[in-house]
Protein backbone atom coordinates (compact mmCIF):
# COMPACT_ATOMS: atom_id res chain seq x y z
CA UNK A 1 -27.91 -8.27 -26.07
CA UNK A 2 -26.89 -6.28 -22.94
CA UNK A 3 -25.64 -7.55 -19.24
CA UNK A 4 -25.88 -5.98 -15.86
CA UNK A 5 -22.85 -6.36 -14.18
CA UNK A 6 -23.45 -5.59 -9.90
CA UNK A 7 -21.55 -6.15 -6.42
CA UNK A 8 -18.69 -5.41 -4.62
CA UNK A 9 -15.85 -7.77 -6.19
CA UNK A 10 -14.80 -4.98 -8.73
CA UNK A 11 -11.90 -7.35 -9.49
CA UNK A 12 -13.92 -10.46 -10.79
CA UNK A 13 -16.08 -8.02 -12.97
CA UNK A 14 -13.45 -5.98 -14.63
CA UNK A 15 -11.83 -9.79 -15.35
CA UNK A 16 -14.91 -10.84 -17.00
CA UNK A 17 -15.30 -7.47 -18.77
CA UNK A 18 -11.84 -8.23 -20.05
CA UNK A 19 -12.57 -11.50 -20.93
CA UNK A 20 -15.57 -10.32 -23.36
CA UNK A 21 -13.32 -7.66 -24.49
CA UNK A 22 -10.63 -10.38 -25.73
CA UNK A 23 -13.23 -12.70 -27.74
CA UNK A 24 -13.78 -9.47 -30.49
CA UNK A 25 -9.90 -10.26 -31.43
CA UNK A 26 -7.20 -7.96 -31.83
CA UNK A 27 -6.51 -5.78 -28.65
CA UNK A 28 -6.21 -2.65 -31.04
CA UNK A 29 -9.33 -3.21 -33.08
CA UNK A 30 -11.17 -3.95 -29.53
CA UNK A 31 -10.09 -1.34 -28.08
CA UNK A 32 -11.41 1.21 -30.93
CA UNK A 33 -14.72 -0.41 -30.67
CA UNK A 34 -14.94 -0.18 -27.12
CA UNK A 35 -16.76 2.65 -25.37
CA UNK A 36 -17.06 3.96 -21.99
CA UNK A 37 -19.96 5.93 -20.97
CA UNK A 38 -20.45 7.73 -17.65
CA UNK A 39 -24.17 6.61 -16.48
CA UNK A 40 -24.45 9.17 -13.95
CA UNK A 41 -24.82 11.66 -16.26
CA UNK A 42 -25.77 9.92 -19.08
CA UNK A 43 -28.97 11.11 -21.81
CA UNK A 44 -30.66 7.95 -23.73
CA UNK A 45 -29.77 10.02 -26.91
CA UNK A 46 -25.98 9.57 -26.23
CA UNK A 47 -26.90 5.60 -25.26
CA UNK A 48 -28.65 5.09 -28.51
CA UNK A 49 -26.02 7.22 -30.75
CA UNK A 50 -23.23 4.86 -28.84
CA UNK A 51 -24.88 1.75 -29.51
CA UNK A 52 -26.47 2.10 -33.24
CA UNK A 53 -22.82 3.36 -34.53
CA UNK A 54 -21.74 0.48 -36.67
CA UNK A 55 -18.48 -1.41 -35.41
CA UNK A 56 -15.31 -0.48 -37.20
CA UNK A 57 -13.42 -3.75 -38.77
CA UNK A 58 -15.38 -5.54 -36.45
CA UNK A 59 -18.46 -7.73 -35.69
CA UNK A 60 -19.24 -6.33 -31.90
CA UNK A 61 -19.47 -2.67 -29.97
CA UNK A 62 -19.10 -2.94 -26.79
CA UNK A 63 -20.37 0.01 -24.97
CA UNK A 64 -20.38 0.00 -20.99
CA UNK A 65 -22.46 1.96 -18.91
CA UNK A 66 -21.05 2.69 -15.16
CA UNK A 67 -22.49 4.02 -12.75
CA UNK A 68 -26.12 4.53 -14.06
CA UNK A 69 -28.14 1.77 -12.35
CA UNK A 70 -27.31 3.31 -8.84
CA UNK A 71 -28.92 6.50 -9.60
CA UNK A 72 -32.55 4.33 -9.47
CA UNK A 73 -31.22 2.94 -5.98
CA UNK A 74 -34.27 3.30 -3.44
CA UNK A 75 -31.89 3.92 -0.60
CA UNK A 76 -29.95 6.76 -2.77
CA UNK A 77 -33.49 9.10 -2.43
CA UNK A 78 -35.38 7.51 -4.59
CA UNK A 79 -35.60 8.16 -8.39
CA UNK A 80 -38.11 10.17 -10.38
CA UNK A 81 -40.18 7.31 -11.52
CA UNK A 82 -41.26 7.30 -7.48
CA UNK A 83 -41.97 10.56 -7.82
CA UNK A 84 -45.44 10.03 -9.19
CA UNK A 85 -44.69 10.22 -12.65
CA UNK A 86 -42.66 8.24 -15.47
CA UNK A 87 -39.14 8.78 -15.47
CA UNK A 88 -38.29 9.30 -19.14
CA UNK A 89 -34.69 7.67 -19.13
CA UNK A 90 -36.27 4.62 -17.45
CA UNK A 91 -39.14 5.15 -20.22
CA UNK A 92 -36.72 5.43 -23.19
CA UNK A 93 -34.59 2.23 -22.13
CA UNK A 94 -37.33 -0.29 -21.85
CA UNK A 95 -38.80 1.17 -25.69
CA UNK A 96 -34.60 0.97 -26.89
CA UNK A 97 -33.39 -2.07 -25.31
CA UNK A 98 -35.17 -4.21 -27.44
CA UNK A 99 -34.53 -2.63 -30.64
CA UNK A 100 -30.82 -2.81 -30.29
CA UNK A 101 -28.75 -3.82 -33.05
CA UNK A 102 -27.22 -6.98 -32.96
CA UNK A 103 -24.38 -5.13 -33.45
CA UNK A 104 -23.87 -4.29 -30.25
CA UNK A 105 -22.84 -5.66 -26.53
CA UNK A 106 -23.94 -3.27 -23.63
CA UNK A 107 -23.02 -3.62 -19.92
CA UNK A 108 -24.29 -2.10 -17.14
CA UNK A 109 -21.54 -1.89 -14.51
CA UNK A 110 -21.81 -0.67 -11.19
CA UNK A 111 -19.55 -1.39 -8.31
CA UNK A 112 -21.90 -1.76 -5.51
CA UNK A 113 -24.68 -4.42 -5.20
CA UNK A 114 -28.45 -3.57 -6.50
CA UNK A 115 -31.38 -4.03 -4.23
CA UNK A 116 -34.21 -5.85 -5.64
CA UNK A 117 -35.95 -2.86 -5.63
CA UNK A 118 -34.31 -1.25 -7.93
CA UNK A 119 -36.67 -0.39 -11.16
CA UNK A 120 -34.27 -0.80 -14.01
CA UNK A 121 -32.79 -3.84 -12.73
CA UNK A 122 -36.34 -4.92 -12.49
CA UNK A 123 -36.90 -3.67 -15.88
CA UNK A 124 -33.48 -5.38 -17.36
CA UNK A 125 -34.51 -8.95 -15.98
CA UNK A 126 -38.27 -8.48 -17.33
CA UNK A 127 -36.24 -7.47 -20.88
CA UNK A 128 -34.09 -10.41 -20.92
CA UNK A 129 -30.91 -9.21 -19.80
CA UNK A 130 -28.46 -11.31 -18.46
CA UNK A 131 -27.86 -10.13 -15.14
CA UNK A 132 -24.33 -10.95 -13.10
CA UNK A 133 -23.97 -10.49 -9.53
CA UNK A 134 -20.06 -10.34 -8.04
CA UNK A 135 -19.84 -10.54 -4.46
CA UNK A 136 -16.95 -10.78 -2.79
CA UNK A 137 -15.92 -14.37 -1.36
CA UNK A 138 -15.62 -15.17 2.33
CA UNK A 139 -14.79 -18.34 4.57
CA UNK A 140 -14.87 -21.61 2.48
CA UNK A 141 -15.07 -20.14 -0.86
CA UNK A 142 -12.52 -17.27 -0.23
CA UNK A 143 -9.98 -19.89 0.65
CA UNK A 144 -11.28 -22.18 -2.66
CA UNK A 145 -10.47 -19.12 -4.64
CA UNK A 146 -7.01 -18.38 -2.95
CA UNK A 147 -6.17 -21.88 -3.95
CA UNK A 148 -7.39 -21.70 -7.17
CA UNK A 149 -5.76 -18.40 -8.26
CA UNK A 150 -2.18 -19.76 -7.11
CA UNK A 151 -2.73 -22.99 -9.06
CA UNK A 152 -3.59 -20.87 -12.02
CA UNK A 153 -0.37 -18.80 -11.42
CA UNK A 154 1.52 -21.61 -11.61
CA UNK A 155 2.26 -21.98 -7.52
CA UNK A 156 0.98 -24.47 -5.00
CA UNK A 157 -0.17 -23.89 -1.39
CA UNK A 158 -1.33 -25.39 2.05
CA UNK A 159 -4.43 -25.35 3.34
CA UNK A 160 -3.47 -23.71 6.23
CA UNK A 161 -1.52 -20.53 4.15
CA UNK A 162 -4.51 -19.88 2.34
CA UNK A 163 -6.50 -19.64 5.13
CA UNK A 164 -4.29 -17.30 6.79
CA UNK A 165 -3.81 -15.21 4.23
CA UNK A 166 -7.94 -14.60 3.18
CA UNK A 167 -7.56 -13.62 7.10
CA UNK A 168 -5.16 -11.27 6.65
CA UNK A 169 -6.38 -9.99 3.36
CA UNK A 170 -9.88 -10.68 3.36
CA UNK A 171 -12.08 -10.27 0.48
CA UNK A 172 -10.38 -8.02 -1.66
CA UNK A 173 -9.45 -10.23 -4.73
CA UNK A 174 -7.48 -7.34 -6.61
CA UNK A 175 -5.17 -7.31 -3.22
CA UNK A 176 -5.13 -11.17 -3.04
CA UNK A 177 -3.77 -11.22 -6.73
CA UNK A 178 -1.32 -9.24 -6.14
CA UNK A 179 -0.10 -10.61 -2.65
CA UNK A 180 -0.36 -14.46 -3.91
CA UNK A 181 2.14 -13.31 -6.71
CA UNK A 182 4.61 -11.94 -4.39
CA UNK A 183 4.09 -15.01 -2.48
CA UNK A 184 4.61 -17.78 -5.81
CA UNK A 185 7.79 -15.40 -6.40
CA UNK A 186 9.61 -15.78 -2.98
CA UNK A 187 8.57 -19.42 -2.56
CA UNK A 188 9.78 -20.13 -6.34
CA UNK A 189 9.01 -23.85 -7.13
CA UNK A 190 8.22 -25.24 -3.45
CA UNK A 191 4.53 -25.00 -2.11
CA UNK A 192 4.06 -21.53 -0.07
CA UNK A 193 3.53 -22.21 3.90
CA UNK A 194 1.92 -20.54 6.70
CA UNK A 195 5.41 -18.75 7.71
CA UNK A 196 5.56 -17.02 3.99
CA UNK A 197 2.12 -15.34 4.40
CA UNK A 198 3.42 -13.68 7.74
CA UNK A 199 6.31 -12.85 6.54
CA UNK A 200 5.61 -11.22 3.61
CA UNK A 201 1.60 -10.35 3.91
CA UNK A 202 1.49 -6.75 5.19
CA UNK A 203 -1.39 -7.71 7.36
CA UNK A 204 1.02 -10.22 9.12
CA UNK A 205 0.73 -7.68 12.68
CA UNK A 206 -2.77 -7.93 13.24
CA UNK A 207 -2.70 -11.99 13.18
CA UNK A 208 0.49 -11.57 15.50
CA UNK A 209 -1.48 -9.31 17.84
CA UNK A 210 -4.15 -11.86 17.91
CA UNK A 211 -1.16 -14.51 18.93
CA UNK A 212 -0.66 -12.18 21.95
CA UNK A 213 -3.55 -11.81 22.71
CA UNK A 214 -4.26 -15.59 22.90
CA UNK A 215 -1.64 -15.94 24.89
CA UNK A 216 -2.61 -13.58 27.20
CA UNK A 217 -5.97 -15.49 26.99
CA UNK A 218 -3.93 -18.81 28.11
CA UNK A 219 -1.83 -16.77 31.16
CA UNK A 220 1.61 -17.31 28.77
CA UNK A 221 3.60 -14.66 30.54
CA UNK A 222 6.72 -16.14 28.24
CA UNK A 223 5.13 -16.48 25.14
CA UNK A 224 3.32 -13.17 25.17
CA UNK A 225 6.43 -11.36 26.21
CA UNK A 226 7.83 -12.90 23.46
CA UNK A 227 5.56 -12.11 20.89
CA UNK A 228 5.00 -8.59 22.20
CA UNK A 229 9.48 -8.19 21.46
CA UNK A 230 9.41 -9.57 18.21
CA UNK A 231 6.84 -7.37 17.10
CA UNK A 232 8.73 -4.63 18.65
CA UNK A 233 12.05 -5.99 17.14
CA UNK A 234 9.85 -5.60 13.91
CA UNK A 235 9.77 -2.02 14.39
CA UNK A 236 6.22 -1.66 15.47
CA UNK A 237 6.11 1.01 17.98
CA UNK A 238 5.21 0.84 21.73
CA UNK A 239 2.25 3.72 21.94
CA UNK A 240 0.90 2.67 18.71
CA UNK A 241 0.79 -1.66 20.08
CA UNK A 242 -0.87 -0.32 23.26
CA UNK A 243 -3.35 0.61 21.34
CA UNK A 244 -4.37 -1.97 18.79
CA UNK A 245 -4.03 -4.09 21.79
CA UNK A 246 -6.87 -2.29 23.11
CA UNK A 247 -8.96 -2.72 19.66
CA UNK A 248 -8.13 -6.33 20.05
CA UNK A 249 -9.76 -6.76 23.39
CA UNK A 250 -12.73 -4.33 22.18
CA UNK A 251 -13.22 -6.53 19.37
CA UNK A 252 -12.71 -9.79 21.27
CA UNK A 253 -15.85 -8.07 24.00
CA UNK A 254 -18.08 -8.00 21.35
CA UNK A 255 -17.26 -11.34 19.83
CA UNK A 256 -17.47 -12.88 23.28
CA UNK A 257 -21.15 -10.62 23.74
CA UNK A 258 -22.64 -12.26 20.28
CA UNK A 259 -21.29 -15.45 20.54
CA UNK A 260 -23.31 -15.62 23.94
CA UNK A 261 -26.33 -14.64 21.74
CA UNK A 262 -25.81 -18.00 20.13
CA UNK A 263 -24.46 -16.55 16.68
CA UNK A 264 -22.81 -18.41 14.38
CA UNK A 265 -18.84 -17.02 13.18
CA UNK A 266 -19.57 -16.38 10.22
CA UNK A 267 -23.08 -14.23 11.28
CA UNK A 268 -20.34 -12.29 13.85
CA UNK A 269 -18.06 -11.64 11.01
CA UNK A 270 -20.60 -10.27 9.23
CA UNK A 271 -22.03 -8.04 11.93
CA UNK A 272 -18.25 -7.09 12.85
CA UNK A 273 -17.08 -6.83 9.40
CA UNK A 274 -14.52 -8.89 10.05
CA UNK A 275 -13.27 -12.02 8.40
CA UNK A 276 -14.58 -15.62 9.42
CA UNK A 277 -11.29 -17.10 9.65
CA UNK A 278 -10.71 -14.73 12.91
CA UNK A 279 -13.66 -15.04 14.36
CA UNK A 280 -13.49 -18.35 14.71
CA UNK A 281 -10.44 -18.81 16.40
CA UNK A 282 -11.25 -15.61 18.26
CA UNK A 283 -14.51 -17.42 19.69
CA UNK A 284 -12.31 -19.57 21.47
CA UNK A 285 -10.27 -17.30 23.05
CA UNK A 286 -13.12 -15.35 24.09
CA UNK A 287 -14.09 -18.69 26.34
CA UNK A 288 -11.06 -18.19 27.91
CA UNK A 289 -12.11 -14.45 29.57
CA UNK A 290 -14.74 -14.03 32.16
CA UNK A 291 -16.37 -10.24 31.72
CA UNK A 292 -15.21 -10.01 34.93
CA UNK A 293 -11.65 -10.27 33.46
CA UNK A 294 -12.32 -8.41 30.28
CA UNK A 295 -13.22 -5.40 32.87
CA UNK A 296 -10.37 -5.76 34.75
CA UNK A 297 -7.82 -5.76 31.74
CA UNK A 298 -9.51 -2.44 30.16
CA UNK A 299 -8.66 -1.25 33.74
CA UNK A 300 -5.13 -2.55 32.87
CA UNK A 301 -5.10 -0.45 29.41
CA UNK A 302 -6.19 2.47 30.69
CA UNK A 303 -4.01 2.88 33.77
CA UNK A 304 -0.89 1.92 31.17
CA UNK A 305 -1.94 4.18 28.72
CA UNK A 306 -2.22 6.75 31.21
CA UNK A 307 1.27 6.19 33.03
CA UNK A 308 3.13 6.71 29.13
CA UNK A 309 0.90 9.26 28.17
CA UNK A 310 1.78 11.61 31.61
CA UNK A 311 5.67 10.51 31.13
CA UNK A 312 5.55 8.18 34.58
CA UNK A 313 6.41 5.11 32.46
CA UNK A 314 8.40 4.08 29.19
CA UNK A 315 6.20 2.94 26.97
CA UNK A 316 8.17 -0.80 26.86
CA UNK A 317 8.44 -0.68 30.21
CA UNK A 318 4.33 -0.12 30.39
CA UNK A 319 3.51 -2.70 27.70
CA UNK A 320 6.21 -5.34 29.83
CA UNK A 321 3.95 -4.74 33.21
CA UNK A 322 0.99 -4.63 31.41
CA UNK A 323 1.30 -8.25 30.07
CA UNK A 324 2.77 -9.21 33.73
CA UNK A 325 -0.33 -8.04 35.07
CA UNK A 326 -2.72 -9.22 32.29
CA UNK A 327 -1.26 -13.40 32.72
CA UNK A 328 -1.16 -13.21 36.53
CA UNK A 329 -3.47 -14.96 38.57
């Protein structure tokens, strides 16, 4: 029997690798019947030597594979099969993979997603291989899995906390994992809220630097002043604001520009490579700018960034006017 194992969510693969690893028994004995085999390199010799040794103390050998499949990736520069001629690896594998002793368990692991188009994951689904793909969750089923992983850690948490925090986080379970532990530890038995992810989330600054900018969006002179202090209070520093507040307002121009193209959030997140949960609400606050206004804050940027940069304005000082100017009329 052998699985191909494919996509970006490294962390949900190596947990199901682990998983299969833990069903031969004790960790020692699965561990010396385990084998790791670098595919970019690897001869079918070395592949059939690996997977016809007999298991020791054992019923299973589990012999995994990474990093081979991607050499056959179309988009990689082809692979010698296009070339015109068999490739004998590919060759050798479709005669082998049959003939395997029961013996043995053999993964294919790679960390990237396959095209279609790729011959020997052709060739394993034609074989009978049971083929896995992990992508990464977004949106809906990001925030399902969020919610799931804290229940299964023992924790509870709102709705409105785990959306926040696949926004600040995104899609990158291994982080998540680690972040909703922190979180289950600080907020002990009570359910984590929306004010523990930005406190404690690293990401907390960009979600705050959207809150300015929506209220610069809304002409909030107070509240924007007072979210532009607190993340100053927070130790962020003035040159370095200035300019994620100018990534902010890039970003939020090209939202605005596909959003007026009729595109869904979730088909601007994609595009954007940004996460759904921001684009959504950033939608919104894109309504609120004409381009008109867009072109006259960039004028606002610039000219700031250019007064602190040639020493004719403290960088507070610069980001205070520049909100002043940004909310008035």
């Amino acid at each position: 029997m052998f699985y191909v194992f494919h996509g970006d969510d490294d962390y949900s693969l190596h947990q199901t690798l682990g998983e299969m690893k833990a069903k031969m028994g004790d960790q020692a004995i699965a561990d010396l019947n385990t084998t790791v085999l670098d595919g970019r390199s690897l001869a079918l010799d070395e592949l059939r030597t690996t997977c016809d040794t007999l298991p020791f103390l054992s019923e299973r050998r589990l012999v995994i594979v990474e990093g081979l499949l991607a050499r056959y990736e179309p988009r990689a520069g082809g692979t010698e099969s296009g070339k015109g001629h068999a490739d004998p690896l590919e060759s050798g594998l479709r005669s082998y993979l049959p003939t395997m002793p029961e013996s043995a368990r053999l993964f294919f692991v790679e960390r990237v997603a396959l095209s279609e188009k790729n011959p020997l994951l052709k060739m394993a689904k034609e074989l009978g291989g049971k083929v896995h793909v992990f992508s990464s969750p977004t949106g809906a089923e990001l925030t399902a899995w969020i919610e799931k992983r804290v229940r299964a850690a023992g924790g509870t948490i709102s709705p409105r906390a785990a959306e926040t925090l696949g926004a600040f986080v995104g899609g990158n379970l291994r982080q998540l994992a680690q972040e909703i532990d922190k979180l289950i530890a600080y907020a002990g038995e009570r359910t984590i809220q929306d004010g523990d992810v930005q406190l404690l989330v690293a990401d907390a600054r960009e979600v705050k630097i959207w809150t300015l900018t929506d209220a610069l969006a809304a002409r909030n002179r107070d509240h924007a002043l007072g979210v532009l202090h607190q993340l100053i209070d927070d130790g962020e520093q003035p040159p370095v604001l200035m300019a994620v507040i100018s990534r902010q307002f890039r970003s939020l121009l090209q939202i605005k520009e596909l959003a007026e193209q009729r595109l869904a959030p979730e088909a601007i997140a994609s595009q954007l490579h940004m996460h759904p949960f921001v684009v959504k609400n950033a939608v919104l606050t894109a309504r609120s700018f004409s381009n008109e206004r867009l072109d006259a804050i960039f004028h606002h940027l610039l000219a700031a960034d250019l007064a602190v940069k040639t020493g004719r304005l403290d960088p507070t000082l610069a980001l205070d006017l520049l909100v002043v100017e940004i909310t008035a009329g």
